[in-house]
PDB file of N, CA and C in Angstrom:
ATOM      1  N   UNK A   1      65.361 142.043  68.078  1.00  0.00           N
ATOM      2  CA  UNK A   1      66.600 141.359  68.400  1.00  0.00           C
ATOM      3  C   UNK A   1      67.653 142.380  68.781  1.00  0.00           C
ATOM      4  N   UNK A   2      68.535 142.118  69.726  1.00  0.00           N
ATOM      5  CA  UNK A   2      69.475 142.917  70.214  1.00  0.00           C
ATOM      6  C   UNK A   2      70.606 142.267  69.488  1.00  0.00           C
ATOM      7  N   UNK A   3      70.864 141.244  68.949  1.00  0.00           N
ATOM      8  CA  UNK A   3      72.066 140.867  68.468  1.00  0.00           C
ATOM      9  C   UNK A   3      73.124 140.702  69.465  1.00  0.00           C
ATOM     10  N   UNK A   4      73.087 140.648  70.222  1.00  0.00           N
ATOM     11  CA  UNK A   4      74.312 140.016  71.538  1.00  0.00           C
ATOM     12  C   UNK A   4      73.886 139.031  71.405  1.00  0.00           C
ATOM     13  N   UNK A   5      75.438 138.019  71.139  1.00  0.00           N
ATOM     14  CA  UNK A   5      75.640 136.676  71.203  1.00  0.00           C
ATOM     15  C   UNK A   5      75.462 135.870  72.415  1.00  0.00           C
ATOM     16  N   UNK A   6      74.925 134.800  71.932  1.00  0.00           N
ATOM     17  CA  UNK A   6      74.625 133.854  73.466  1.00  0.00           C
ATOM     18  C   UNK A   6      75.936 133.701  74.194  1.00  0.00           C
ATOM     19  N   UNK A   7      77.012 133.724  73.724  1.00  0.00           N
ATOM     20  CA  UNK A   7      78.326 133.477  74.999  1.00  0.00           C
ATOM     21  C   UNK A   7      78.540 134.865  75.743  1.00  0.00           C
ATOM     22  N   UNK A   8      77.355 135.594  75.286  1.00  0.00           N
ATOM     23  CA  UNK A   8      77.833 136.804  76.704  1.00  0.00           C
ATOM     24  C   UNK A   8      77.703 135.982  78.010  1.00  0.00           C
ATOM     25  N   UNK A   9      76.854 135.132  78.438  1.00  0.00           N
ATOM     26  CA  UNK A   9      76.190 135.100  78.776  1.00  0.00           C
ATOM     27  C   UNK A   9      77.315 133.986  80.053  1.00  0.00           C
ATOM     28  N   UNK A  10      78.362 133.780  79.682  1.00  0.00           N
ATOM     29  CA  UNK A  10      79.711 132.920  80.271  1.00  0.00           C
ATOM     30  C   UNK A  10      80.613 134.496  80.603  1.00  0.00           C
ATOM     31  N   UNK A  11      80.387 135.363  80.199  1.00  0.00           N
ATOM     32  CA  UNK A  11      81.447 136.582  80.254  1.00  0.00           C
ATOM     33  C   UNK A  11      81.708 136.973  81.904  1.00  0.00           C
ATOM     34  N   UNK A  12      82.499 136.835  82.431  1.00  0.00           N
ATOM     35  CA  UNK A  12      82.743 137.192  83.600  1.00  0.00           C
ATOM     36  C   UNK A  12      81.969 138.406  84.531  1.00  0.00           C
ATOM     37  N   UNK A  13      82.032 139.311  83.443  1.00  0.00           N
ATOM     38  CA  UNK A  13      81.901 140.914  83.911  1.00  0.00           C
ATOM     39  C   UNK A  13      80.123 140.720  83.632  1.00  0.00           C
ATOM     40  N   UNK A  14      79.601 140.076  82.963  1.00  0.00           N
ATOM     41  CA  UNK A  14      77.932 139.738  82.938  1.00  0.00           C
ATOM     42  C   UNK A  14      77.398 139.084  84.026  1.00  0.00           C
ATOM     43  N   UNK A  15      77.724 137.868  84.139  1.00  0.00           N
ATOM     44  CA  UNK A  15      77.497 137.143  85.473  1.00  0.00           C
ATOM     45  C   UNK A  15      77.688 137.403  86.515  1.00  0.00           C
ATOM     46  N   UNK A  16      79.120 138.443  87.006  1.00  0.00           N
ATOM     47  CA  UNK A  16      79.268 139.163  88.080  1.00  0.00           C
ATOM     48  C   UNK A  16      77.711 140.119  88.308  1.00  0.00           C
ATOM     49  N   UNK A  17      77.295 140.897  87.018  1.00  0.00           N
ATOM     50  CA  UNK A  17      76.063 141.832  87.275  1.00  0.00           C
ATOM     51  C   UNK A  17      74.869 141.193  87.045  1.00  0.00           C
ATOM     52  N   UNK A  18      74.659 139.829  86.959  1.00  0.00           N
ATOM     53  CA  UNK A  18      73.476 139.216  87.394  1.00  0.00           C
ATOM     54  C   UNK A  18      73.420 138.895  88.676  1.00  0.00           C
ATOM     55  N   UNK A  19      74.436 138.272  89.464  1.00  0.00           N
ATOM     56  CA  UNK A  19      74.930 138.180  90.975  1.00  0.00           C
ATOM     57  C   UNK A  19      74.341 139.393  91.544  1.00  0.00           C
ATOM     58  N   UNK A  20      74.861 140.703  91.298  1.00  0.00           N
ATOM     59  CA  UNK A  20      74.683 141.815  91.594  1.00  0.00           C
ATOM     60  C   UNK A  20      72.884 141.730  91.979  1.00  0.00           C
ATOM     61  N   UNK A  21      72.550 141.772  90.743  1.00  0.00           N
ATOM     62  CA  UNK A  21      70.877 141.722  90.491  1.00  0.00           C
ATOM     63  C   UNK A  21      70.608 140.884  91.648  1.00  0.00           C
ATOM     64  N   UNK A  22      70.766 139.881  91.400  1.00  0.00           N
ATOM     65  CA  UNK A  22      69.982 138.452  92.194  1.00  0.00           C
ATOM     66  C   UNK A  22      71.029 137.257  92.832  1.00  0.00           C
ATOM     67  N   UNK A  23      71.508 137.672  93.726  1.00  0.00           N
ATOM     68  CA  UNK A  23      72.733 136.476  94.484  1.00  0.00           C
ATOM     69  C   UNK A  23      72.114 135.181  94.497  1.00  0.00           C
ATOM     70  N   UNK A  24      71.133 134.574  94.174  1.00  0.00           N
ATOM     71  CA  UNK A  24      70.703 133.592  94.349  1.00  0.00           C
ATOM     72  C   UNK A  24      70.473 133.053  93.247  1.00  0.00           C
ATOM     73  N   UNK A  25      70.765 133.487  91.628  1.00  0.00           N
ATOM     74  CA  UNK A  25      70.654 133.451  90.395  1.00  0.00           C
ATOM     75  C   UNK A  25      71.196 132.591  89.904  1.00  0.00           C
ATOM     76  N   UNK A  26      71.257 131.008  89.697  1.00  0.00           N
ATOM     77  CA  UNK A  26      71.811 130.306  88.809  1.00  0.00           C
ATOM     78  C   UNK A  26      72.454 130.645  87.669  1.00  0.00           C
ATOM     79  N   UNK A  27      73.221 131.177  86.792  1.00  0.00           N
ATOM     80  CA  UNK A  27      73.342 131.678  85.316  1.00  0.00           C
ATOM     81  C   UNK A  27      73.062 129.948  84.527  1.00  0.00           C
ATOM     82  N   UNK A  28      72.601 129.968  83.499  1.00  0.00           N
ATOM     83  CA  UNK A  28      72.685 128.882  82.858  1.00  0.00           C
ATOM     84  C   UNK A  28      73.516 128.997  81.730  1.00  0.00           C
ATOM     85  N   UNK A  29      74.302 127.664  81.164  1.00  0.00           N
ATOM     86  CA  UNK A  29      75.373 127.873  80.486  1.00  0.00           C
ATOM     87  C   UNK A  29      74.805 128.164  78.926  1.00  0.00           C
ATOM     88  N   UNK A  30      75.746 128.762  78.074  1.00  0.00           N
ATOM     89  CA  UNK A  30      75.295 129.076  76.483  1.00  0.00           C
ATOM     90  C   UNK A  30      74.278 128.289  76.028  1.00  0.00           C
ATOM     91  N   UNK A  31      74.593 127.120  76.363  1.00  0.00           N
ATOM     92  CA  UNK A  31      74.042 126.059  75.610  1.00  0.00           C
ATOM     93  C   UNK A  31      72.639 125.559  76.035  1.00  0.00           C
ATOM     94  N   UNK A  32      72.242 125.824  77.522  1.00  0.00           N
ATOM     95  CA  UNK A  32      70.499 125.329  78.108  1.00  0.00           C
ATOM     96  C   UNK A  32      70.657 127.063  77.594  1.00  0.00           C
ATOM     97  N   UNK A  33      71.320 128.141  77.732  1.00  0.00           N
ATOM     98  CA  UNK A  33      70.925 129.671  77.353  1.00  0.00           C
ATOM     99  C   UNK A  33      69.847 129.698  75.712  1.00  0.00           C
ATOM    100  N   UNK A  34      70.886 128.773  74.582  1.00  0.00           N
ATOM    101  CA  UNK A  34      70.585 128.678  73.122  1.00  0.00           C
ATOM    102  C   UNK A  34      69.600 127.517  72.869  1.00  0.00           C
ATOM    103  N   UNK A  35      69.510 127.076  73.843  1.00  0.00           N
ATOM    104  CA  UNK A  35      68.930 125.375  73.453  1.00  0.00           C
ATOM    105  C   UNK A  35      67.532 125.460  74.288  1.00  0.00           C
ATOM    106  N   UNK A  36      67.466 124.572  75.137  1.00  0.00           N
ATOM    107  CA  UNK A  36      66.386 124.773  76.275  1.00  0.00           C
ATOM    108  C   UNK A  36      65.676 125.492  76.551  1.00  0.00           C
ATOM    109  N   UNK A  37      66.578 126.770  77.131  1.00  0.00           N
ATOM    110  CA  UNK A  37      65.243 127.763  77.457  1.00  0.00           C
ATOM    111  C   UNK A  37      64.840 128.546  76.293  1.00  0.00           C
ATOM    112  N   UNK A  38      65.492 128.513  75.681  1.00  0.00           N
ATOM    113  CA  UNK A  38      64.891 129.928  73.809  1.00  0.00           C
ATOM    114  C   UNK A  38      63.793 128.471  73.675  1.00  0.00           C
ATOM    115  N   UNK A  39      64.127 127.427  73.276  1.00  0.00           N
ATOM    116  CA  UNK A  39      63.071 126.837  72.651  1.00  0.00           C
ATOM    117  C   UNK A  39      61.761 126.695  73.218  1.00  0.00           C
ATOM    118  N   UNK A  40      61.629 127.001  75.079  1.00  0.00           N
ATOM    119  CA  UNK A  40      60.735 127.043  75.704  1.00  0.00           C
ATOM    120  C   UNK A  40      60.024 128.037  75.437  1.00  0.00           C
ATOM    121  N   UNK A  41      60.499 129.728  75.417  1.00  0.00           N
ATOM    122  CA  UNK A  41      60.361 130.812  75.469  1.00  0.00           C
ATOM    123  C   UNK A  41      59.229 130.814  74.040  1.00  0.00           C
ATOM    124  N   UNK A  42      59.837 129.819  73.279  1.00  0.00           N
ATOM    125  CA  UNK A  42      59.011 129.829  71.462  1.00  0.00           C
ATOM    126  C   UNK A  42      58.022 129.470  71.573  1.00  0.00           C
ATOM    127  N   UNK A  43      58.227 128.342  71.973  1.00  0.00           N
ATOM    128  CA  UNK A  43      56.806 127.161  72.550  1.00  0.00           C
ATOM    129  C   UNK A  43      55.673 128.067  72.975  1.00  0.00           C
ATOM    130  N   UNK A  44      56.483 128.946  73.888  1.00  0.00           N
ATOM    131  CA  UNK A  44      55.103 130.024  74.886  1.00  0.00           C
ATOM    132  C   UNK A  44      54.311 130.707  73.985  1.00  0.00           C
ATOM    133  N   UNK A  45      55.372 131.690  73.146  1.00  0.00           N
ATOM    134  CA  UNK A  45      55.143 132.659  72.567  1.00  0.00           C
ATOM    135  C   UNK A  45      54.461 132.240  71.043  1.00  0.00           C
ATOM    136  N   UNK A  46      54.847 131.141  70.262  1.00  0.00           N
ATOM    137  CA  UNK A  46      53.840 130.504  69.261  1.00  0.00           C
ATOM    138  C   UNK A  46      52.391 129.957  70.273  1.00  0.00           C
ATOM    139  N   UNK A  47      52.134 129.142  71.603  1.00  0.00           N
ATOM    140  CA  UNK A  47      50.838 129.186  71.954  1.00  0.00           C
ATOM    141  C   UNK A  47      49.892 130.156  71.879  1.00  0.00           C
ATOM    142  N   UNK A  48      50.901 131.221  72.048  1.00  0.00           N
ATOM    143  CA  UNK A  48      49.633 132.234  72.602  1.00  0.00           C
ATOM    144  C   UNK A  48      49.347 133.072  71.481  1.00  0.00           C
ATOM    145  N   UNK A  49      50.101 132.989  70.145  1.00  0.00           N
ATOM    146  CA  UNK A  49      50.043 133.416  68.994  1.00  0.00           C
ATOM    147  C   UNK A  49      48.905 132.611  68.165  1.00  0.00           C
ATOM    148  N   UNK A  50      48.555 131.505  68.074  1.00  0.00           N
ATOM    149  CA  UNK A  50      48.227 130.252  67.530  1.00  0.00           C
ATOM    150  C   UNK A  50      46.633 130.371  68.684  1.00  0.00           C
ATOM    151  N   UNK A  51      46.390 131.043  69.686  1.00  0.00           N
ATOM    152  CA  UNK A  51      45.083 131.101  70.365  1.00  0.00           C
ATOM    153  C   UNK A  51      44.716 132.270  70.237  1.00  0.00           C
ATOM    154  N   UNK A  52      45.340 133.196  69.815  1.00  0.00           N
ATOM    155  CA  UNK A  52      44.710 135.073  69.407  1.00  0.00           C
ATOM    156  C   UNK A  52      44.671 134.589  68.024  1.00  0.00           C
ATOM    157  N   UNK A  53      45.148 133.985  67.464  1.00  0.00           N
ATOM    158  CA  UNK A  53      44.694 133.590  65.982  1.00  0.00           C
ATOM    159  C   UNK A  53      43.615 133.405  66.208  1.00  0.00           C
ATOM    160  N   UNK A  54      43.325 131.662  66.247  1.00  0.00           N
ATOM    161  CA  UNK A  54      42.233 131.296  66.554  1.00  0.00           C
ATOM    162  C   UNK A  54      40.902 132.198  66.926  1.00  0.00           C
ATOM    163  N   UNK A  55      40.938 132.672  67.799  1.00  0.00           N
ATOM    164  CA  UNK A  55      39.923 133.103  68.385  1.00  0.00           C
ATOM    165  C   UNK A  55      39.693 135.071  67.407  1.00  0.00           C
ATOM    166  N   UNK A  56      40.791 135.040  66.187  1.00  0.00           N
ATOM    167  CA  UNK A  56      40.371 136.360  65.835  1.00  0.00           C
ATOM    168  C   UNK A  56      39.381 136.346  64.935  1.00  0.00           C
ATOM    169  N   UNK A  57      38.689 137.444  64.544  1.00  0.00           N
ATOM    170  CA  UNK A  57      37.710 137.660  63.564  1.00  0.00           C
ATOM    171  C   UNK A  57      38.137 138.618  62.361  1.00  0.00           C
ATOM    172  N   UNK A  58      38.743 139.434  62.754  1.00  0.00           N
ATOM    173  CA  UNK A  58      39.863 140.166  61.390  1.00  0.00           C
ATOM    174  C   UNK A  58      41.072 139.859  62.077  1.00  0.00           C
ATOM    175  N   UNK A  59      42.049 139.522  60.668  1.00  0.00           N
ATOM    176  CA  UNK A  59      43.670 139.510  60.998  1.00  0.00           C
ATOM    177  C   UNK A  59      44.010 140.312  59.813  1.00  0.00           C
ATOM    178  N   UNK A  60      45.266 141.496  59.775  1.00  0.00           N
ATOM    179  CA  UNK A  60      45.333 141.535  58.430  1.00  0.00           C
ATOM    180  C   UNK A  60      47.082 141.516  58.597  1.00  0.00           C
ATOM    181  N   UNK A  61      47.417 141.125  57.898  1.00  0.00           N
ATOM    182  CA  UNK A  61      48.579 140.550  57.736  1.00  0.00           C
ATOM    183  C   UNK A  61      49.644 141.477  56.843  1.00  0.00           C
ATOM    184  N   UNK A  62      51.249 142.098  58.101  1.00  0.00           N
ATOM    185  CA  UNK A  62      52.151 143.235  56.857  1.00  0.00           C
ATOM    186  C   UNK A  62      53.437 142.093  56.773  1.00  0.00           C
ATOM    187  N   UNK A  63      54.025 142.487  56.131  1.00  0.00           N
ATOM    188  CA  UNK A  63      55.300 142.077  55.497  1.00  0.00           C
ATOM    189  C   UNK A  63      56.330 142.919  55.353  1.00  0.00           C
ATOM    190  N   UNK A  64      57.298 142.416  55.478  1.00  0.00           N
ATOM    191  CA  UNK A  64      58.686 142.966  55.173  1.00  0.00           C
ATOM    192  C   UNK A  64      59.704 142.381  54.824  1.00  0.00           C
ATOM    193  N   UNK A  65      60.795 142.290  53.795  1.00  0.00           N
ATOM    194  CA  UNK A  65      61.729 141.746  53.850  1.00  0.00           C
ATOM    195  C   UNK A  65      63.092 142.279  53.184  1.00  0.00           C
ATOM    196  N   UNK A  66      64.162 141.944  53.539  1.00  0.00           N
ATOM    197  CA  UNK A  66      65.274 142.843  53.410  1.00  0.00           C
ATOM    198  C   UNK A  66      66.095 141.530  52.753  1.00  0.00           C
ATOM    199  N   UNK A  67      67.181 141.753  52.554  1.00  0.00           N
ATOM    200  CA  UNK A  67      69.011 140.947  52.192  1.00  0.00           C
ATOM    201  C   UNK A  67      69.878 141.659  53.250  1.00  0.00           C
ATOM    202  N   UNK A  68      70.542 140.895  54.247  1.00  0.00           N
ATOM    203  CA  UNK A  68      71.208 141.264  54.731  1.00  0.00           C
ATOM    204  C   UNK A  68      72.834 141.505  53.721  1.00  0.00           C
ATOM    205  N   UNK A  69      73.604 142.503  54.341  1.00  0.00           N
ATOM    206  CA  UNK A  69      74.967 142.339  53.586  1.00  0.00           C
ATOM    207  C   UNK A  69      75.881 141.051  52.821  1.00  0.00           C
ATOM    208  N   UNK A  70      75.450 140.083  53.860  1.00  0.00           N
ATOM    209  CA  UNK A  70      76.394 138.825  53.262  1.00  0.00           C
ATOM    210  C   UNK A  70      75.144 138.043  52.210  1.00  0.00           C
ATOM    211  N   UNK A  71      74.104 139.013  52.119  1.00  0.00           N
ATOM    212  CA  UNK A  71      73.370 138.276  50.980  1.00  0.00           C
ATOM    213  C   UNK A  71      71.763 136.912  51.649  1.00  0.00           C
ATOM    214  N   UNK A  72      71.942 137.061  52.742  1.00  0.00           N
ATOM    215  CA  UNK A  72      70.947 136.055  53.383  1.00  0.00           C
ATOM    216  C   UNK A  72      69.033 137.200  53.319  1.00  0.00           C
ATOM    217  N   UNK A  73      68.564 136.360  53.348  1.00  0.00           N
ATOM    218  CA  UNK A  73      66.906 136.644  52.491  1.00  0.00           C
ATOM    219  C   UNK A  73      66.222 136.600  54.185  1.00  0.00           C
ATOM    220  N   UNK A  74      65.970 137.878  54.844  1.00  0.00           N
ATOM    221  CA  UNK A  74      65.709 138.226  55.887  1.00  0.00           C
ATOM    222  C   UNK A  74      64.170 138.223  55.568  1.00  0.00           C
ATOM    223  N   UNK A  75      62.745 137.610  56.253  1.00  0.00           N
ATOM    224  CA  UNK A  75      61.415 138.085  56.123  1.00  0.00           C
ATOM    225  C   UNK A  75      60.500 138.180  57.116  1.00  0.00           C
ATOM    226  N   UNK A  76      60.133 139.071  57.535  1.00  0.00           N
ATOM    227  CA  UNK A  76      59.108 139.581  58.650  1.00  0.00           C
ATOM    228  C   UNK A  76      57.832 139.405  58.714  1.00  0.00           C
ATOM    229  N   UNK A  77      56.926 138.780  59.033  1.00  0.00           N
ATOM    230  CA  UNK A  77      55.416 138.695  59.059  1.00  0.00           C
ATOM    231  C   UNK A  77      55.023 138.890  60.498  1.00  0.00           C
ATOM    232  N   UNK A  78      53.886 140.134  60.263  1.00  0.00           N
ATOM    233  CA  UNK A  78      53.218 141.108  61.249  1.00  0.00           C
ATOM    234  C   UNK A  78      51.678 140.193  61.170  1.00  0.00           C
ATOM    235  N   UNK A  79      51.433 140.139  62.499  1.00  0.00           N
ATOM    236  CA  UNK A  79      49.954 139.557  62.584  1.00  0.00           C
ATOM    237  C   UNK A  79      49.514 140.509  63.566  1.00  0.00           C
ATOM    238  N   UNK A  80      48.049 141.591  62.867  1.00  0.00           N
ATOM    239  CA  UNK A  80      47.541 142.700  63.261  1.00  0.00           C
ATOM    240  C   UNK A  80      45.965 141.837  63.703  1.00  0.00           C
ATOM    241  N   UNK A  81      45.314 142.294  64.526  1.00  0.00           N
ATOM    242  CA  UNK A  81      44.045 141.962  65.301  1.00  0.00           C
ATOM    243  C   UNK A  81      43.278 143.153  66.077  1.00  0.00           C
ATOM    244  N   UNK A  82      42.150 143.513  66.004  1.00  0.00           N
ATOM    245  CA  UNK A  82      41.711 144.272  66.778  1.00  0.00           C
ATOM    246  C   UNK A  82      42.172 144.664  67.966  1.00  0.00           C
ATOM    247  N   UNK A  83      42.219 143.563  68.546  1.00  0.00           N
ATOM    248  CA  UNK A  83      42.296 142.816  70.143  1.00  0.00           C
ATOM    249  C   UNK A  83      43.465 143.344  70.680  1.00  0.00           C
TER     250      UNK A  83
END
C-alpha cells in the first residue's frame, strides 16, 4: 500500500499529469476510483488466488501482525507455493 488517499485522484495537478500521460484518459471520480473499480481489481486478484490455491500441492502459510498507533489490530497472511 502506498497510502495516498483516493481524493488525489480529483487533485488538479494529478489529472493534469494523467492528461499528460494519456489525452484520451477518462479520470474516474473518487468514488467509481474507491467503489467500482478497487472492487473489480479484488474480484481479479482473489480469482486467481483461489485457482493457484486450488490447483497447489504444498502451500505453507507466514503471518504477521502489528497495532497500528491509534491501536487498530493490523494482520498479514502470506500464501507461499512452489509455483
Amino acid at each position: 500500500m502506498t497510502g495516498i488517499p483516493f481524493r488525489v485522484i480529483s487533485n488538479p495537478f494529478f489529472v493534469n499529469a494523467l492528461k499528460i500521460l494519456n489525452p484520451s484518459y477518462n479520470v474516474p471520480s473518487r468514488e467509481v476510483l474507491s467503489g467500482q473499480l478497487l472492487d473489480n481489481q479484488i474480484a481479479k486478484v482473489n480469482d486467481k488466488v483461489n485457482k493457484i490455491i486450488e490447483f497447489a500441492t504444498d502451500i505453507t502459510i507466514g503471518l504477521d501482525g502489528w497495532t497500528t498507533p491509534d491501536g487498530s489490530s493490523i494482520w498479514n497472511f502470506v500464501l507461499l507455493t512452489p509455483s
